[in-house]
Every structure is written in C-alpha cells, then in structure tokens.
PDB file of N, CA and C in Angstrom:
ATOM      1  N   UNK A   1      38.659  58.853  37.211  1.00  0.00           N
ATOM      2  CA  UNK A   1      37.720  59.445  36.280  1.00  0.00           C
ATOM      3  C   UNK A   1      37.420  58.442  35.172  1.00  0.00           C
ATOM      4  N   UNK A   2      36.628  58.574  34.596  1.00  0.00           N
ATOM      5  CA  UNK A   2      35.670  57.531  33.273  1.00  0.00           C
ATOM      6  C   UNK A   2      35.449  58.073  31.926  1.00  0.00           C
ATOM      7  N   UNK A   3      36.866  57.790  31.640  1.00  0.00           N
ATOM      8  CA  UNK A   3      36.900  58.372  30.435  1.00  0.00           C
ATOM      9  C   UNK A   3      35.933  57.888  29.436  1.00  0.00           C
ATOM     10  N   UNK A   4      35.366  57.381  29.412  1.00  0.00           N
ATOM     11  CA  UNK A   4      34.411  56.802  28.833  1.00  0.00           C
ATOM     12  C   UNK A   4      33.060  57.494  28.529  1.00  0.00           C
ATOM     13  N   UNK A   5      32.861  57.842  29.707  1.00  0.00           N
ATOM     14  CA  UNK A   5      31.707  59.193  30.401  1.00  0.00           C
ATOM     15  C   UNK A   5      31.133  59.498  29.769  1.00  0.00           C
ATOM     16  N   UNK A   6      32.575  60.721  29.058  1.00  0.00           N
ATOM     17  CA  UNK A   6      32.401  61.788  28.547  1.00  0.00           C
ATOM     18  C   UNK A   6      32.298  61.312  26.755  1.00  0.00           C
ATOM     19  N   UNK A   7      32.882  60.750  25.953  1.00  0.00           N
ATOM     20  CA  UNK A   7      32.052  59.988  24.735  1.00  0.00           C
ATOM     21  C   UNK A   7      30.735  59.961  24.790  1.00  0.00           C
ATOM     22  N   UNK A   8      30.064  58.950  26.021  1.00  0.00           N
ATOM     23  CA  UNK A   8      29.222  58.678  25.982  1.00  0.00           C
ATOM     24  C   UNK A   8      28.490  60.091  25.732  1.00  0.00           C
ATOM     25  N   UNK A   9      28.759  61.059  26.834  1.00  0.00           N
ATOM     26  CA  UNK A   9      27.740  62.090  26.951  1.00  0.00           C
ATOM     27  C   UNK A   9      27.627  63.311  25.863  1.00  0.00           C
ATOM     28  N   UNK A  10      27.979  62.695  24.967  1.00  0.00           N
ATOM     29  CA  UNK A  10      27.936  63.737  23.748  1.00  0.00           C
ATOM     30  C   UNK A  10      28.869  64.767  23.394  1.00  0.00           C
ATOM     31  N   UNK A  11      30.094  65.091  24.096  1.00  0.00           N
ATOM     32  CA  UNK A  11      30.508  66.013  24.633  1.00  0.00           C
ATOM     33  C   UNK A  11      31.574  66.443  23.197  1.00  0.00           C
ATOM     34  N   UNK A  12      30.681  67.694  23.121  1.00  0.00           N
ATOM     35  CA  UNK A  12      31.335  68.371  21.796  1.00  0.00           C
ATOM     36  C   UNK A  12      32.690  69.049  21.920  1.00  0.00           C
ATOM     37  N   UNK A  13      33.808  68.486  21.327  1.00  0.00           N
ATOM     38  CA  UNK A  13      35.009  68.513  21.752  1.00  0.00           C
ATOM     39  C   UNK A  13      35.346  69.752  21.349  1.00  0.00           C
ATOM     40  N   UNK A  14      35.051  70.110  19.845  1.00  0.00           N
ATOM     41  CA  UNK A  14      35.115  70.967  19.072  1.00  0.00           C
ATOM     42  C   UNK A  14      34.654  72.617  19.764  1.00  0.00           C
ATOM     43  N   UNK A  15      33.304  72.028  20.362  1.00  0.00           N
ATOM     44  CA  UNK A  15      32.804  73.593  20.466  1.00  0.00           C
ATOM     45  C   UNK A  15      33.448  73.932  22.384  1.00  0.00           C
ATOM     46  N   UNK A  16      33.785  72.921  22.477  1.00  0.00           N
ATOM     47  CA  UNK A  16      34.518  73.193  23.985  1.00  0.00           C
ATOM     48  C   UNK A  16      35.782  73.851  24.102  1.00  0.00           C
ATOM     49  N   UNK A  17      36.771  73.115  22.637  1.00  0.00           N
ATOM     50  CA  UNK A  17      38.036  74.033  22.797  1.00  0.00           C
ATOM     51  C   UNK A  17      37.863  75.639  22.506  1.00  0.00           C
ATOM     52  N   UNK A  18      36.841  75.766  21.422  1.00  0.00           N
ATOM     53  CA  UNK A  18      36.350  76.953  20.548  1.00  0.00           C
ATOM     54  C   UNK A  18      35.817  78.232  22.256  1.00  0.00           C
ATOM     55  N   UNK A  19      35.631  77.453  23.130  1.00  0.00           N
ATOM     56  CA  UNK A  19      35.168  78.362  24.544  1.00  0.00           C
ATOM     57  C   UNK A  19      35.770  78.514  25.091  1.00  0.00           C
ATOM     58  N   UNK A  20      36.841  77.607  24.963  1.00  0.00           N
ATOM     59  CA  UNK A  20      38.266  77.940  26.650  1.00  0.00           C
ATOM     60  C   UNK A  20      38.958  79.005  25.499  1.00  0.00           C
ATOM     61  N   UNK A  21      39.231  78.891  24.419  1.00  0.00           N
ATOM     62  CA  UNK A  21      40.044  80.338  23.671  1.00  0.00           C
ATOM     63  C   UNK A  21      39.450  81.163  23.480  1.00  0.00           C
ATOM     64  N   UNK A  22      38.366  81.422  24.128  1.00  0.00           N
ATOM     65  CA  UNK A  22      37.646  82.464  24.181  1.00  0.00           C
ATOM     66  C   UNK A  22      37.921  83.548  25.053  1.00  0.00           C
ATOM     67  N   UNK A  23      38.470  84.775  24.826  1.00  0.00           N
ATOM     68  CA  UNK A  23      38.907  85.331  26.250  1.00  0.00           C
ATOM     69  C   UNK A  23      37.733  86.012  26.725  1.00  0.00           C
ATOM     70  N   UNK A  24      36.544  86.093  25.964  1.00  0.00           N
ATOM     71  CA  UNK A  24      35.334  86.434  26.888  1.00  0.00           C
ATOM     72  C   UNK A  24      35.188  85.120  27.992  1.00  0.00           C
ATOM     73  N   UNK A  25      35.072  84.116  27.670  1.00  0.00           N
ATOM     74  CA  UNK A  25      34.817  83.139  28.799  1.00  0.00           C
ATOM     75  C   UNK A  25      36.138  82.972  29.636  1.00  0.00           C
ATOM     76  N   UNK A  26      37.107  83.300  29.114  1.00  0.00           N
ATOM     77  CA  UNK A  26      38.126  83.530  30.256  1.00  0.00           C
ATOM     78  C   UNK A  26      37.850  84.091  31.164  1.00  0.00           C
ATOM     79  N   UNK A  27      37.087  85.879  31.006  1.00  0.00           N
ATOM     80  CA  UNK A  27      37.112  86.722  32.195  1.00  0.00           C
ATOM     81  C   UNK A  27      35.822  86.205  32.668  1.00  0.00           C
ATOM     82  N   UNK A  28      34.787  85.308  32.052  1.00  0.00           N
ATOM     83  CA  UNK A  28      33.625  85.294  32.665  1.00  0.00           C
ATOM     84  C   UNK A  28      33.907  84.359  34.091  1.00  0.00           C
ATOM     85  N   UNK A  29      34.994  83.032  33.328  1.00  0.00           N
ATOM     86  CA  UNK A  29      35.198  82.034  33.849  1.00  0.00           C
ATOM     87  C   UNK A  29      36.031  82.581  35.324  1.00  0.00           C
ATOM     88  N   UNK A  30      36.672  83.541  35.246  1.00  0.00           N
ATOM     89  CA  UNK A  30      37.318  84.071  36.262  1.00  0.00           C
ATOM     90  C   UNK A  30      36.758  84.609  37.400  1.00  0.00           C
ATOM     91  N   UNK A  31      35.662  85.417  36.801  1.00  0.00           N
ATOM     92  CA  UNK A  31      34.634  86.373  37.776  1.00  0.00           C
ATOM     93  C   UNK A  31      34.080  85.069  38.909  1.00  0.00           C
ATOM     94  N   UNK A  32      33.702  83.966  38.057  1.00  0.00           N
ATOM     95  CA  UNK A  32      32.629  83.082  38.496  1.00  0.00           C
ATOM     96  C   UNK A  32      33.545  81.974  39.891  1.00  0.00           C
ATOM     97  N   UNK A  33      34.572  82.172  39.418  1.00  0.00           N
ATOM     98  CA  UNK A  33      35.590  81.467  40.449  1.00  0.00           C
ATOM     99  C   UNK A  33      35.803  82.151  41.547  1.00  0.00           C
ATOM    100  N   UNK A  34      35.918  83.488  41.645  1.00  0.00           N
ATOM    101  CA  UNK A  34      35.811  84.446  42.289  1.00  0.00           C
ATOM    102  C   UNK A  34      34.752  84.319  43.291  1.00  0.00           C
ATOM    103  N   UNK A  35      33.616  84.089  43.188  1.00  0.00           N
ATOM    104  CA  UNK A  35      32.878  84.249  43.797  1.00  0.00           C
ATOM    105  C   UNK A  35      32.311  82.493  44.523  1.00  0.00           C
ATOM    106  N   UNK A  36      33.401  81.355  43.956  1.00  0.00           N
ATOM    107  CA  UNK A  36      33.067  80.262  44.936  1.00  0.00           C
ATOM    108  C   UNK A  36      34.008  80.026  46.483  1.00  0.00           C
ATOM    109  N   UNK A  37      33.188  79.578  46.920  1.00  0.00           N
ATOM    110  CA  UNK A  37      34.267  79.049  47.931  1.00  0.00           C
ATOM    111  C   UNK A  37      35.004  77.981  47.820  1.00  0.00           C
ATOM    112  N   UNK A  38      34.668  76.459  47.042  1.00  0.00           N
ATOM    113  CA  UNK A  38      35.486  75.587  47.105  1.00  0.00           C
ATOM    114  C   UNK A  38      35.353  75.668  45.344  1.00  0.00           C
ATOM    115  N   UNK A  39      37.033  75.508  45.314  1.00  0.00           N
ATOM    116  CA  UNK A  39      37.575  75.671  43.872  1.00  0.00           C
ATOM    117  C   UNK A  39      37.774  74.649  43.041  1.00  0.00           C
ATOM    118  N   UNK A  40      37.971  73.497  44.050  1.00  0.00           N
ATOM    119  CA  UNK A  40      38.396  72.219  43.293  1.00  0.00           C
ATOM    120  C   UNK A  40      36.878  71.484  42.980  1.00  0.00           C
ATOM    121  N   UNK A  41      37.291  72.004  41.736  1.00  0.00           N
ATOM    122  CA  UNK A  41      36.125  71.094  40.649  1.00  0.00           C
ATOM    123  C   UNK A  41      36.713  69.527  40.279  1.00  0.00           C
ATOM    124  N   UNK A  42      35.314  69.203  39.808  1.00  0.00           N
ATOM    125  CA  UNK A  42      35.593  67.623  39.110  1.00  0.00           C
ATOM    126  C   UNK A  42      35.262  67.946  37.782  1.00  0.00           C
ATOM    127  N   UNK A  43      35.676  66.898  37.204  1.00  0.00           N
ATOM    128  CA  UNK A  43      35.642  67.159  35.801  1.00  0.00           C
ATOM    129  C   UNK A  43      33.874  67.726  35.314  1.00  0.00           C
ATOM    130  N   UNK A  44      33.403  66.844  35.903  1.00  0.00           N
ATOM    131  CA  UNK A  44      32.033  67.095  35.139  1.00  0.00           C
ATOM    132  C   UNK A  44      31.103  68.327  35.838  1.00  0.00           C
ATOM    133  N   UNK A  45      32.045  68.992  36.807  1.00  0.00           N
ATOM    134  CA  UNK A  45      31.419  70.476  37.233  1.00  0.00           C
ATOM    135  C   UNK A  45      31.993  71.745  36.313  1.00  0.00           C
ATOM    136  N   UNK A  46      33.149  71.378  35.633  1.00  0.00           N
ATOM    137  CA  UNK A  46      33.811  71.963  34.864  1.00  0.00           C
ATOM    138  C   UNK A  46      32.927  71.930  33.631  1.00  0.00           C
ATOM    139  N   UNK A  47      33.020  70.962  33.074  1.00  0.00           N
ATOM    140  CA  UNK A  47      32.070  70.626  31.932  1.00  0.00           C
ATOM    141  C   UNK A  47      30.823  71.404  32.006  1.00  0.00           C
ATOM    142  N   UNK A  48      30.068  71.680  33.145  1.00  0.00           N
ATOM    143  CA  UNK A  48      28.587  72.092  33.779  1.00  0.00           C
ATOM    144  C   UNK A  48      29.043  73.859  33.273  1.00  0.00           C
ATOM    145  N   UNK A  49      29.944  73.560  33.902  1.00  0.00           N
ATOM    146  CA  UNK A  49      30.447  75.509  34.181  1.00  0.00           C
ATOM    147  C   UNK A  49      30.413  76.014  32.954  1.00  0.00           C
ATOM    148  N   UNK A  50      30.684  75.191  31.396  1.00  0.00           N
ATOM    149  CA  UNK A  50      31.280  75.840  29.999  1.00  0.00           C
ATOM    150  C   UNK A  50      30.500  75.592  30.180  1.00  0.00           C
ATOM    151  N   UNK A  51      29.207  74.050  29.894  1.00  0.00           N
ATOM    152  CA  UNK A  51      27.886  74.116  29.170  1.00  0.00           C
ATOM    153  C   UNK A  51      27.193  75.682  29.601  1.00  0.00           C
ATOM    154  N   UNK A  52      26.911  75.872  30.892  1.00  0.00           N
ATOM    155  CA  UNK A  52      26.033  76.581  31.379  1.00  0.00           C
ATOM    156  C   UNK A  52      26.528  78.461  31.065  1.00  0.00           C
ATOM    157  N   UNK A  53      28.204  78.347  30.587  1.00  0.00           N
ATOM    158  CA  UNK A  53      28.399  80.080  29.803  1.00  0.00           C
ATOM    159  C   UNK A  53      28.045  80.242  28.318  1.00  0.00           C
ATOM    160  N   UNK A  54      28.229  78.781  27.595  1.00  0.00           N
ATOM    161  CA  UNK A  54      27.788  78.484  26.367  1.00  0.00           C
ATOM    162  C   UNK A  54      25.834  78.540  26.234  1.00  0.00           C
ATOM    163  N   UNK A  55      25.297  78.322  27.256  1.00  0.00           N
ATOM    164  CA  UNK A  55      23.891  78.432  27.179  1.00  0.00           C
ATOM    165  C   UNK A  55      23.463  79.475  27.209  1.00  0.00           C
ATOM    166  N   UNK A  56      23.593  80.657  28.532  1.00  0.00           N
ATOM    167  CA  UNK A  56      23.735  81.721  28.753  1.00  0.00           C
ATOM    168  C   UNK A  56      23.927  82.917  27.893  1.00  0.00           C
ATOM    169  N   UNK A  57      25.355  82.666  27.327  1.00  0.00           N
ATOM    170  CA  UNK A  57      25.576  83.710  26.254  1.00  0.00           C
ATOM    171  C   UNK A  57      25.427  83.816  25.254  1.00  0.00           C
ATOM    172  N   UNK A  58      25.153  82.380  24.174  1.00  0.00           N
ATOM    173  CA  UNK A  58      24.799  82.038  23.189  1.00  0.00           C
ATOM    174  C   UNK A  58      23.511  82.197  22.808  1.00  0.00           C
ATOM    175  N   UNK A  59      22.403  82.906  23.865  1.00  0.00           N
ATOM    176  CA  UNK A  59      20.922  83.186  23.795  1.00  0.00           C
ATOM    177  C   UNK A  59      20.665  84.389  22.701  1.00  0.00           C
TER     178      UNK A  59
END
C-alpha cells in the first residue's frame, strides 16, 4: 500500500475517525457488508465506502 496516496488525496483524518465512532455508520456499515459477496476490501474501497455514507447522509 502507498502511504503516501492517501496525504496526497486529501484525506480528512479528522472527519474519518469522527464516522467509524459513529454507531449510526456502524450499523449502516454492517447492513452494507451484508449484502456483498467479496468482503476483502482494499484500502481505498474502504475509504470509498465512508466517503460515499458521509455523502449520503450528510445531505
């Protein structure tokens, strides 16, 4: 992995931890796993997964 990447890509550290202690995105994050077939993410599908509950719910 490239740690580097993720610096580069703006990646708000702050508002990321502020979402995983979220226990709404816990159960969201749960439901949504639920319903994949392959589980093993990479980092930057993970990253995709918060951006895209942070976009979503934050409307």
């Amino acid at each position: 992995m490239n740690e580097n990447k993720f610096t580069q890509g703006n990646l708000d550290f702050e508002k990321m931890n502020a979402t995983l202690a979220n226990p709404d995105f816990a159960n969201w994050y749960y439901n949504e796993m639920l319903n994949k077939s392959d589980v093993n993410l990479t980092m930057d599908e993970f990253v995709n997964i918060v951006n895209t509950y942070n976009s979503t719910k934050l409307q």
